[in-house]
C-alpha atoms as a PDB file:
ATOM      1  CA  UNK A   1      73.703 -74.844 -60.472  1.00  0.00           C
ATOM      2  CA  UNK A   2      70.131 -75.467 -61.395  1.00  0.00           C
ATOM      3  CA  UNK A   3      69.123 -76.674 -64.497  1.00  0.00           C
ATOM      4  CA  UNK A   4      65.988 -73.682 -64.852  1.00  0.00           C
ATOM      5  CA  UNK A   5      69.054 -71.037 -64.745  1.00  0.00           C
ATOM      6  CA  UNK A   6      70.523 -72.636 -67.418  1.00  0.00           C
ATOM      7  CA  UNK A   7      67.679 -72.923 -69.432  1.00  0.00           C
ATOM      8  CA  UNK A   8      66.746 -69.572 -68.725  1.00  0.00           C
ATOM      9  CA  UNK A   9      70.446 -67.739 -69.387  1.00  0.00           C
ATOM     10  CA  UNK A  10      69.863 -69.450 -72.593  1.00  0.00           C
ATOM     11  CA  UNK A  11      66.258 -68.123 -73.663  1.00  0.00           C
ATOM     12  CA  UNK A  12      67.784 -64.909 -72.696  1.00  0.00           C
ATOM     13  CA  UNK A  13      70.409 -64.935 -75.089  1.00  0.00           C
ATOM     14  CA  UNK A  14      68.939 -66.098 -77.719  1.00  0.00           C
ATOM     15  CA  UNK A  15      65.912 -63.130 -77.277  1.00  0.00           C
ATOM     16  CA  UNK A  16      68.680 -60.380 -77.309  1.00  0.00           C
ATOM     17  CA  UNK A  17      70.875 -62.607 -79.589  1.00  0.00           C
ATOM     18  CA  UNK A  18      68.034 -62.385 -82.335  1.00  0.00           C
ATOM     19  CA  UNK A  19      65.690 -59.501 -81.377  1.00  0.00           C
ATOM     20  CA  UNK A  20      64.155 -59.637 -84.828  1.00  0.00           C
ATOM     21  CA  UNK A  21      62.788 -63.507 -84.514  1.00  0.00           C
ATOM     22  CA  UNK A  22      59.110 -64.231 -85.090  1.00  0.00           C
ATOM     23  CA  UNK A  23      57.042 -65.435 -82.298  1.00  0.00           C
ATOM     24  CA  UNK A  24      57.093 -68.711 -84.237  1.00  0.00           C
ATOM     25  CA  UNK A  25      60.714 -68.698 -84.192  1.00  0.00           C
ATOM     26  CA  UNK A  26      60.794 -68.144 -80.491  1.00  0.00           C
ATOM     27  CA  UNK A  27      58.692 -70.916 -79.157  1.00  0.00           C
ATOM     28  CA  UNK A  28      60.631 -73.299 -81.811  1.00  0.00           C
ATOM     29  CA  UNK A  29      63.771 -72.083 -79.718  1.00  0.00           C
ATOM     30  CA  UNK A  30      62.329 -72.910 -76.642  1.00  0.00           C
ATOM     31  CA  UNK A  31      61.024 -76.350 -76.980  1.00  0.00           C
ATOM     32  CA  UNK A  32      64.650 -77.374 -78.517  1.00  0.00           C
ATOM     33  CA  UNK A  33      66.111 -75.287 -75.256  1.00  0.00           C
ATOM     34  CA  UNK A  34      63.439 -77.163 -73.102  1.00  0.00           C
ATOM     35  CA  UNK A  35      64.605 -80.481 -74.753  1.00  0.00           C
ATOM     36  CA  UNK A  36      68.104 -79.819 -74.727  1.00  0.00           C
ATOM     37  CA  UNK A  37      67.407 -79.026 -70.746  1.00  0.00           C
ATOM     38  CA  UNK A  38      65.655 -82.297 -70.207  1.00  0.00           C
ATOM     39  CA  UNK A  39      68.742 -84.705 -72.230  1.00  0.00           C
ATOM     40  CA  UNK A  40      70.821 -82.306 -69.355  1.00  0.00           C
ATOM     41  CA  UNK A  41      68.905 -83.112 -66.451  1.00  0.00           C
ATOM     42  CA  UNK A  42      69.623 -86.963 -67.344  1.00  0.00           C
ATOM     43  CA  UNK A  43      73.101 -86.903 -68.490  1.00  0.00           C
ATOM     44  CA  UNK A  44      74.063 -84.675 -64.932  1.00  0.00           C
ATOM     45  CA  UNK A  45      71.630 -87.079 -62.638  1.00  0.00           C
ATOM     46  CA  UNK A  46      69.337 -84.334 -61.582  1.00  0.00           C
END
Protein backbone atom coordinates (compact mmCIF):
# COMPACT_ATOMS: atom_id res chain seq x y z
CA UNK A 1 0.00 0.00 0.00
CA UNK A 2 1.52 3.36 -0.61
CA UNK A 3 2.65 5.46 1.93
CA UNK A 4 0.65 8.92 0.22
CA UNK A 5 -2.73 6.79 0.87
CA UNK A 6 -1.90 6.49 4.19
CA UNK A 7 -1.01 9.82 4.78
CA UNK A 8 -3.87 10.97 3.02
CA UNK A 9 -6.74 8.50 4.79
CA UNK A 10 -5.26 10.17 7.72
CA UNK A 11 -5.61 14.04 6.79
CA UNK A 12 -9.01 12.93 5.90
CA UNK A 13 -9.97 11.82 9.13
CA UNK A 14 -8.71 14.10 11.05
CA UNK A 15 -10.63 17.08 8.69
CA UNK A 16 -14.04 15.30 9.31
CA UNK A 17 -12.78 14.05 12.75
CA UNK A 18 -12.46 17.84 13.86
CA UNK A 19 -14.44 19.97 11.37
CA UNK A 20 -14.22 22.90 13.74
CA UNK A 21 -10.11 23.13 13.74
CA UNK A 22 -8.43 26.40 12.80
CA UNK A 23 -6.41 26.58 9.73
CA UNK A 24 -3.50 26.79 12.18
CA UNK A 25 -4.54 23.68 13.71
CA UNK A 26 -4.72 21.96 10.39
CA UNK A 27 -1.34 22.55 8.93
CA UNK A 28 0.11 21.67 12.61
CA UNK A 29 -1.73 18.24 11.88
CA UNK A 30 -0.22 17.83 8.75
CA UNK A 31 3.39 18.40 9.24
CA UNK A 32 3.18 15.83 12.39
CA UNK A 33 1.10 13.45 9.71
CA UNK A 34 3.87 14.32 7.09
CA UNK A 35 6.53 13.43 9.77
CA UNK A 36 4.91 10.56 11.12
CA UNK A 37 4.75 9.42 7.17
CA UNK A 38 8.42 9.99 6.66
CA UNK A 39 9.63 7.82 10.30
CA UNK A 40 7.04 5.17 8.16
CA UNK A 41 8.65 5.25 4.97
CA UNK A 42 12.02 4.28 6.92
CA UNK A 43 10.86 1.86 9.42
CA UNK A 44 8.82 -0.20 6.23
CA UNK A 45 12.04 0.29 3.71
CA UNK A 46 10.18 2.31 1.18
Amino acid sequence: MNIFVIWLVMIIAWNFGYPEASPFEDVIVAIILSLFNIGLKKFLKF
